[in-house]
Each structure stands twice: as C-alpha cells, then as structure tokens.
Protein backbone atom coordinates (compact mmCIF):
# COMPACT_ATOMS: atom_id res chain seq x y z
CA UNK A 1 0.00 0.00 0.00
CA UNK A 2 1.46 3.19 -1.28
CA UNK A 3 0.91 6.44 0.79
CA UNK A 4 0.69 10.31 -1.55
CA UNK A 5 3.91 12.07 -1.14
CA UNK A 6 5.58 14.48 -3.07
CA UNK A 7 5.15 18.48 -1.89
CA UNK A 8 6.19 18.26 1.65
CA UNK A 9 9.78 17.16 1.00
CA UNK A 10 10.23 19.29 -1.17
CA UNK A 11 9.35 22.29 0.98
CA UNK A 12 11.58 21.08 3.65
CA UNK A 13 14.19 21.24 1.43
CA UNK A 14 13.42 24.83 0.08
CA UNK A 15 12.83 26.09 3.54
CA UNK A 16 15.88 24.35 5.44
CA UNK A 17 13.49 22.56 7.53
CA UNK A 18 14.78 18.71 7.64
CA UNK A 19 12.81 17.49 10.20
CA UNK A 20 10.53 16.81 7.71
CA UNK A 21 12.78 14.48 5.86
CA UNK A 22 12.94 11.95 8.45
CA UNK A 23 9.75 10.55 9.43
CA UNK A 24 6.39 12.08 8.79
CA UNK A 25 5.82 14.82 6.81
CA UNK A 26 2.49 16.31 8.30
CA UNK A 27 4.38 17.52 11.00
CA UNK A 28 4.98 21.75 10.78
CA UNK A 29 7.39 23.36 12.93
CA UNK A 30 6.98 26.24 14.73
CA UNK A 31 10.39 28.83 15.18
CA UNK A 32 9.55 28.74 18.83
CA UNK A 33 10.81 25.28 19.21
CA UNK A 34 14.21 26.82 18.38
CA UNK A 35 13.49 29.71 21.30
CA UNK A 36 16.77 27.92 23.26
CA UNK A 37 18.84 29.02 20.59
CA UNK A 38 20.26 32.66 20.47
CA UNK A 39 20.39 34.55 17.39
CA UNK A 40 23.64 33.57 16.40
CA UNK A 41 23.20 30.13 16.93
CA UNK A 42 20.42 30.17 14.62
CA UNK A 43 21.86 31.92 11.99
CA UNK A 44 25.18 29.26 12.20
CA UNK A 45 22.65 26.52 12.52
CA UNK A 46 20.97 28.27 9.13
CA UNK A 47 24.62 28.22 7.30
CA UNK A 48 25.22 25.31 8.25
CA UNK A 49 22.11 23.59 6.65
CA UNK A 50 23.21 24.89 3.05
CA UNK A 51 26.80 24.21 3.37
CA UNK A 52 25.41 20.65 4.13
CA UNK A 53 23.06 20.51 0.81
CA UNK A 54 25.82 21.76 -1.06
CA UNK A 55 28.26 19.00 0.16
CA UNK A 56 25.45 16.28 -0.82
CA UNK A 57 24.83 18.30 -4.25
CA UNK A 58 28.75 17.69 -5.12
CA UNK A 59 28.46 14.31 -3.95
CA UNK A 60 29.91 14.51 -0.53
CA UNK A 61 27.48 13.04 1.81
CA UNK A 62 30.09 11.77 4.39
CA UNK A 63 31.49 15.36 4.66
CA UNK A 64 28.18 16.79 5.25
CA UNK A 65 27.45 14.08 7.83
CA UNK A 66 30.88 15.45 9.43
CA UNK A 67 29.92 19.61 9.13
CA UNK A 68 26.73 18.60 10.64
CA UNK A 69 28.37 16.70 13.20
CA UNK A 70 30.69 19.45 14.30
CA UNK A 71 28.05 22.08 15.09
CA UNK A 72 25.93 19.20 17.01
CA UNK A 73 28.90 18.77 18.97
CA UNK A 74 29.80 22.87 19.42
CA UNK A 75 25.86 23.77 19.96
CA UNK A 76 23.65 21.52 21.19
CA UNK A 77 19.90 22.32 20.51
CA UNK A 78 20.47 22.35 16.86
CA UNK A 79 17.88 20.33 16.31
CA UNK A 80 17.52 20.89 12.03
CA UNK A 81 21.07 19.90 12.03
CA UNK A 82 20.31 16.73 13.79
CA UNK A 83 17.05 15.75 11.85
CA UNK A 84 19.19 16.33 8.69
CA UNK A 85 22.57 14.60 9.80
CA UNK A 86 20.14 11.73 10.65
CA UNK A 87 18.36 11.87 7.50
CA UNK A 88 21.88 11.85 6.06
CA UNK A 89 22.99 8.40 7.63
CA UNK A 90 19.51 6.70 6.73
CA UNK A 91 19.85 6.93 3.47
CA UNK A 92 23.44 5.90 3.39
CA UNK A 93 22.31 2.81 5.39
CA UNK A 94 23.54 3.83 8.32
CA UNK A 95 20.33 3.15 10.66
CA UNK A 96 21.95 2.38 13.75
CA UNK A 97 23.80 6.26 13.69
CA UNK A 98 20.63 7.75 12.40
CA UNK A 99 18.60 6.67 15.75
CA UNK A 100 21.46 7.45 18.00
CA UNK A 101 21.55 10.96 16.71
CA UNK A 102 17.80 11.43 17.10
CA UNK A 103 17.70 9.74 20.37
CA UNK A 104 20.73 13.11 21.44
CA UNK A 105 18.24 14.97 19.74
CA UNK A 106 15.52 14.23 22.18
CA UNK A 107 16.85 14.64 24.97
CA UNK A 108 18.58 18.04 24.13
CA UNK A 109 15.46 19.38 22.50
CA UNK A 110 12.51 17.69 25.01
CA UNK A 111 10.23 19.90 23.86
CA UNK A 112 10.30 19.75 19.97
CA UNK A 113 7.96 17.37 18.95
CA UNK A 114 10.17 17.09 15.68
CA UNK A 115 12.92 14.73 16.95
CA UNK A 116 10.23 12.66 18.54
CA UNK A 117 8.44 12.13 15.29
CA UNK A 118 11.50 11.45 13.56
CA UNK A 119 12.66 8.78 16.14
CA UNK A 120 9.13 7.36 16.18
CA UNK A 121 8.97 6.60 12.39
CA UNK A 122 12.54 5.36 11.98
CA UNK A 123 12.23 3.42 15.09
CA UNK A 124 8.77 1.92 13.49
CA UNK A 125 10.61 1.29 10.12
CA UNK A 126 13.58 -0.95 11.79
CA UNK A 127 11.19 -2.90 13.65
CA UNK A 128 12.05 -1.45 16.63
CA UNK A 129 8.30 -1.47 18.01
CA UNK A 130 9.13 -0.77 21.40
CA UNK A 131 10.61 2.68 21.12
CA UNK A 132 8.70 3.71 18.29
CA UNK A 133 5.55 3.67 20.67
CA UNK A 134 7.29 4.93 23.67
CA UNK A 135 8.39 8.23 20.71
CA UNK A 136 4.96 8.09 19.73
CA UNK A 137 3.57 8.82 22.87
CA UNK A 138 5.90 11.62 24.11
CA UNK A 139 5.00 13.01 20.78
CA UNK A 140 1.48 12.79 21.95
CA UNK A 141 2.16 14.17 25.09
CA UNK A 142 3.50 17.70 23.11
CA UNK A 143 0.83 17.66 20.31
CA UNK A 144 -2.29 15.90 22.02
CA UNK A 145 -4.31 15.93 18.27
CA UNK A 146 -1.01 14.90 16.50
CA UNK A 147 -2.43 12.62 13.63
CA UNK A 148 1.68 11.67 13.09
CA UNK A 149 1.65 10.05 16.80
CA UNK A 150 -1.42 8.40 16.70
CA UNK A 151 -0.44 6.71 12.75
CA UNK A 152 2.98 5.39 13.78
CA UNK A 153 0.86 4.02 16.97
CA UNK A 154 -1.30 2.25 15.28
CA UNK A 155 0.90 0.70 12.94
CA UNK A 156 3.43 -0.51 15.95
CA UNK A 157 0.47 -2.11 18.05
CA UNK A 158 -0.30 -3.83 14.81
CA UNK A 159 3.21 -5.02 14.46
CA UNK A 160 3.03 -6.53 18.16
CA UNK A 161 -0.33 -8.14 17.53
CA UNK A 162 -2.17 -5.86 19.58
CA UNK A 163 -5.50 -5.30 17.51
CA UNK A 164 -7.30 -3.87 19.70
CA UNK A 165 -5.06 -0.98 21.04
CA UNK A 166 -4.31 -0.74 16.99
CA UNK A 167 -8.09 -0.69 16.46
CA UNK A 168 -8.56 2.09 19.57
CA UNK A 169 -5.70 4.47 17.60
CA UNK A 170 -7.64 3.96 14.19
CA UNK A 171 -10.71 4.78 15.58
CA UNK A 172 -8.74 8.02 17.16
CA UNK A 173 -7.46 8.79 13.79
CA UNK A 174 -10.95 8.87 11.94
CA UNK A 175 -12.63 10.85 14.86
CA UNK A 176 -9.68 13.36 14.42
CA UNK A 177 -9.44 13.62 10.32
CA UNK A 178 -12.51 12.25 9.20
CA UNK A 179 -11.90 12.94 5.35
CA UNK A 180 -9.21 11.52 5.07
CA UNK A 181 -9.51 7.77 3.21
CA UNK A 182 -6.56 6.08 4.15
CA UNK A 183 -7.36 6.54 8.29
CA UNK A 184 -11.06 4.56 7.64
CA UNK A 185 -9.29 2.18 5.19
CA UNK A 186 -6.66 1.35 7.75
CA UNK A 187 -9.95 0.59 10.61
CA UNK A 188 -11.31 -1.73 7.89
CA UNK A 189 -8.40 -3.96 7.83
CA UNK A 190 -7.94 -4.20 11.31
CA UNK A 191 -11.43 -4.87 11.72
CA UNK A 192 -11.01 -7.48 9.08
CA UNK A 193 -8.16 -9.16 11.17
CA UNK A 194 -10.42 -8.97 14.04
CA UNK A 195 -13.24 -11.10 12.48
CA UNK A 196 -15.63 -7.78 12.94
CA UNK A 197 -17.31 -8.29 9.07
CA UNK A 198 -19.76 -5.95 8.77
CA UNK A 199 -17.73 -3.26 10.87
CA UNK A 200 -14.97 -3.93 7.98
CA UNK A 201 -17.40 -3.72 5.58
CA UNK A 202 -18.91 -0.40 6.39
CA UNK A 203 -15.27 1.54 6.95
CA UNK A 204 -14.37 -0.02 2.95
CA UNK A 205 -17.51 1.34 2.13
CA UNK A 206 -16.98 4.66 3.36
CA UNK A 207 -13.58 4.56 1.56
CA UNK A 208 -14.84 4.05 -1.80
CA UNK A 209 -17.37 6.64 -1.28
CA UNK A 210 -14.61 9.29 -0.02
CA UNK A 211 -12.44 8.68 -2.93
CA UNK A 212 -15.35 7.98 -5.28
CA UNK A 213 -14.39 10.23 -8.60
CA UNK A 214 -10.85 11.17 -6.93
CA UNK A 215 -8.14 9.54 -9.47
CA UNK A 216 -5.86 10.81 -6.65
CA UNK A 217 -6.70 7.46 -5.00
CA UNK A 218 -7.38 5.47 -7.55
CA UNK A 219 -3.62 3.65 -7.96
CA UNK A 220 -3.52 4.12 -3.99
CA UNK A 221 -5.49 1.80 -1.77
CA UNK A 222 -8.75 1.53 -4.35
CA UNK A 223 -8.53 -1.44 -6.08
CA UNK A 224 -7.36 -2.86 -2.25
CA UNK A 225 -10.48 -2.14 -0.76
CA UNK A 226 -12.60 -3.74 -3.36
CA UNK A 227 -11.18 -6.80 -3.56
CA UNK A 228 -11.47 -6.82 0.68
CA UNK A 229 -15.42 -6.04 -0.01
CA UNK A 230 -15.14 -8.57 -2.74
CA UNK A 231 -13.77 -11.07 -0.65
CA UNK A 232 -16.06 -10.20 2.43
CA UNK A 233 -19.43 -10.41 0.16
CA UNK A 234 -18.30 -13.97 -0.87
CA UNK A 235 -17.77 -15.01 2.56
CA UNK A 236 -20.89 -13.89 3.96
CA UNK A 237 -22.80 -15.24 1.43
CA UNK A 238 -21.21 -18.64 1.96
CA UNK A 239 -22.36 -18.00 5.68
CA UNK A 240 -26.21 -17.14 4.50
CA UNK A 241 -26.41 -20.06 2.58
CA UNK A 242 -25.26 -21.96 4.99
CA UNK A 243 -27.58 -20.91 7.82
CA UNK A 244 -30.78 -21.23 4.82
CA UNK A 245 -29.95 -24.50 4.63
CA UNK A 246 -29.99 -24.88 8.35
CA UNK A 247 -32.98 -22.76 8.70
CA UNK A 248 -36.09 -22.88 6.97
CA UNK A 249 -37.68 -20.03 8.38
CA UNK A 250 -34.15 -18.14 7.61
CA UNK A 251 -35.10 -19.49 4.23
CA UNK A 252 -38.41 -18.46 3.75
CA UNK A 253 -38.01 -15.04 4.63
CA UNK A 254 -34.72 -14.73 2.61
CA UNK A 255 -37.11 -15.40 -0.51
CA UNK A 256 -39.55 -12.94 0.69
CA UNK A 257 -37.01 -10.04 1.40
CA UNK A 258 -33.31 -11.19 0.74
CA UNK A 259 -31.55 -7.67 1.79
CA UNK A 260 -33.54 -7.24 5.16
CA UNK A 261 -33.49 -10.82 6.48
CA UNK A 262 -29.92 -10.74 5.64
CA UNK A 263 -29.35 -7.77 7.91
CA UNK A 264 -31.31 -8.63 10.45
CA UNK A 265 -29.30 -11.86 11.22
CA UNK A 266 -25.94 -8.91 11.07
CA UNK A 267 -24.86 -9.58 7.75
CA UNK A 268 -23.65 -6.01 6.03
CA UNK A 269 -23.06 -6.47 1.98
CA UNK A 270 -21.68 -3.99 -0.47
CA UNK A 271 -23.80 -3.16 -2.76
CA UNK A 272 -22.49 -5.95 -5.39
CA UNK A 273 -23.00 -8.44 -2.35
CA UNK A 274 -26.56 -7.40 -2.05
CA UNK A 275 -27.16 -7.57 -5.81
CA UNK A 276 -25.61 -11.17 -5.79
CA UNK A 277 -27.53 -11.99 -2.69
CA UNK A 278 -30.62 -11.30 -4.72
CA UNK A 279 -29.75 -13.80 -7.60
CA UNK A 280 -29.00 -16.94 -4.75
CA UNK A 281 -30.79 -19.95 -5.88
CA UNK A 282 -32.56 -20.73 -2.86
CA UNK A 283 -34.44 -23.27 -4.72
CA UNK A 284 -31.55 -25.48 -5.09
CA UNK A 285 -29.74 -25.35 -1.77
CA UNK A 286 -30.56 -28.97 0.02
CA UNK A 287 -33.47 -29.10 2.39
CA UNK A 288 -32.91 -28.73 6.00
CA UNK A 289 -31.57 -31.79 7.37
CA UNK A 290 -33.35 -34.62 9.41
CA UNK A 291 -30.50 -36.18 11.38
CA UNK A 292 -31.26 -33.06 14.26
CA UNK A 293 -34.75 -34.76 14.88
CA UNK A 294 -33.96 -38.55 15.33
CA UNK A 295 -33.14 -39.73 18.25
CA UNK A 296 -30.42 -42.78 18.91
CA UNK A 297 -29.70 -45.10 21.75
C-alpha cells in the first residue's frame, strides 16, 4: 500500500526545515521550538544547513554528515542539524547512527515534537516497536491531536499483535481527520483481522465513497479495498447459505425479502453483495436436514 507524497519534501528542502525528511511529513514546525537558541546560533545553525546541501549536491554526503556533526557537537539544541545529519545516515544505510543521533536529539530538545516524530517513524521502520511507541507517545504528550503520533501508533500495536489498542488508535485517527480515506481504510483492515465483518465492511464502504471520482486514490489503496469487499461479500454469502440450509424459516423469509433478512441476522453487503444476494438460488440449496430430529440409543 502506497501512501501520496511528493510536496512536503520538497518544501523542507526549500525552507531548510529537515525534520521533515525523516519521518512524517504532516508535522509543521513552529520557530519557537528553536526559542533555546540565540540569534547567532540560529543563523550558524541556518549556514550550516546549506553548506550541508551543497556538500550532498557535489556528492559529498560523508562530509556533510561530518559539518553537521561538528556544530551538534559545538551547539547543542540544533535540532535541524540533527534531523538532517540523521536523515543523512539513513539513506546511506547507516540506521543504527541515524537513531542514535535522534535519540541526542531528544533529549537536548525535550520539547520539539520534531525529533520525537523522527525517532518514532525510523524506530517503526527498523522494527524497533518498542521505542517507536514509547516516541509516539511523548509526541502525543507535546501535540495531544497529533495525527503523526497516533499513525505510527497504530501501525506498531499492529506489528506486536495488539489489535485492539491498533483498532482504539484507528478509531482516534478517523474521529480526528474524518476525510481523510486512508485513516477509515486502515480501521477496515484491522477490523477485518479482528473477524468484525460488517464493521470492515462499512469503513471499505466509506472509503470508496470518499475517494469515489478522486483519481488521486485510484492507484492508492482503491482497487485494495474492493477486492477486501469482494472477498467479504463472498464469505458472507457462503455463511447465509449456509444458515438457509440450516434454517427454513431463515429461508423463507430470505425469498420474501433477501436484503432485510440478511441484515437482520448482522450480515452487512456492499452493494455488489446485495445484488448477488438477490440472484442466490434458494431453490436449489438442500433441504434442512433430518439427522437433528432422530433420536439414537
């Protein structure tokens, strides 16, 4: 599953603002988070930050790692110079460097939720579940409604199996950015996982009617939820037929009104479900059996 990208690096770049180039992108600093840095250390911290992209631009990535190094070292607090350096080492493989920086960077800069989110999602990515939800929820702690937290959360808990706490986050996540897609998309797999059908059902649902006419989406995480609604319509309708064969009065009434006897027993169909549900040859399922009745000593 593929996730938009494209504008936000981009701007990070253009505005010296790396912390957006490790780990998610939704997250916008504010200049106060640099308030324990004077002037001058800004305006170093500033030069320093191009002299780095010019280093990478001729090639030089391990010297930039080293200038941004330096002024780590000399000022502490610099937290762009960090995010970057870190950014810097990820990409030349360098993981295990990368976290240690950002875990520095925490500490010296407790109150930037930046550094946080950047140890969070790298910590997520390496498999590192463990810290990336401890990250995640010091982020939380700085930016209660932070929609960055609460996705790297989700995706950990799902990691360590824990579908319910996963499911909690998801639910968080739609309550707090209801339009986006991908939050109610992520609630219908878990719910999926969880055996909750027509709870699945309904969140793919309300997917395809979010992103219905978007082409945005449409080589995103489309064509993934309607094969899940295709494959949860088939399996419910292996479950109906079952229990009409089982039931006669299930039976009769699913002749008489297929869609509401369907729901009333908790069955939830996609429209193309409900449209096959109405073409079931009832006539030719087996009768009810007889073995229930007889009685053996």
């Amino acid at each position: 599953m593929s996730v938009k990208t494209g504008t936000a690096e981009d701007t990070a770049i253009a505005d010296n603002n790396p912390a957006r180039l490790v780990g998610s992108p939704t997250l916008a600093l504010s200049e106060t988070h640099h308030a324990a840095l004077v002037p001058a250390q800004l305006a170093r911290e500033t030069r320093s930050l191009r002299r780095a992209d010019a280093l990478v631009a001729a090639g030089h990535t391990e010297k930039a790692v080293a200038h941004l190094r330096r002024l780590t070292q000399t000022v502490p607090g610099t937290t762009r110079a960090s995010l970057k350096m870190a950014n810097l080492l990820k990409e030349s493989k360098r993981v295990g460097e990368a976290l240690t920086v950002l875990r520095r960077a925490t500490v010296e800069a407790p109150a930037n939720p930046a550094p946080h989110e950047a140890l969070a999602e790298l910590a997520l990515e390496v498999g590192a579940t463990d810290e990336a939800i401890t990250s995640a929820k010091l982020l939380l702690a700085l930016v209660p409604r932070s929609i960055a937290a609460r996705d790297i959360l989700s995706a950990a808990y799902l990691q360590r199996g824990l579908l319910s706490d996963a499911l909690r986050v998801a639910q968080e996540l739609c309550r707090l950015d209801p339009n986006e897609p991908l939050h109610h998309f992520k609630r219908g797999v878990l719910l999926q996982q969880m055996g909750i059908v027509g709870g699945a059902t309904e969140a793919y649902l309300r997917v395809l009617a979010d992103c219905a006419g978007d082409e945005e989406y449409e080589d995103d995480f489309v064509g993934e939820t309607r094969d899940a609604l295709e494959m949860l319509d088939r399996y419910q309708l292996r479950q109906i037929a079952i229990l009409a064969v089982e039931d006669m009065v299930f039976r009769v009434n699913l002749q008489r009104d297929p869609f509401e006897t369907a729901t009333a027993k908790g069955f939830r169909l996609s429209p193309a479900g409900i449209a096959a549900l109405g073409r079931l040859a009832l006539d030719d399922l087996p009768s009810p059996p007889t073995w229930r009745h007889r009685y053996y000593h």
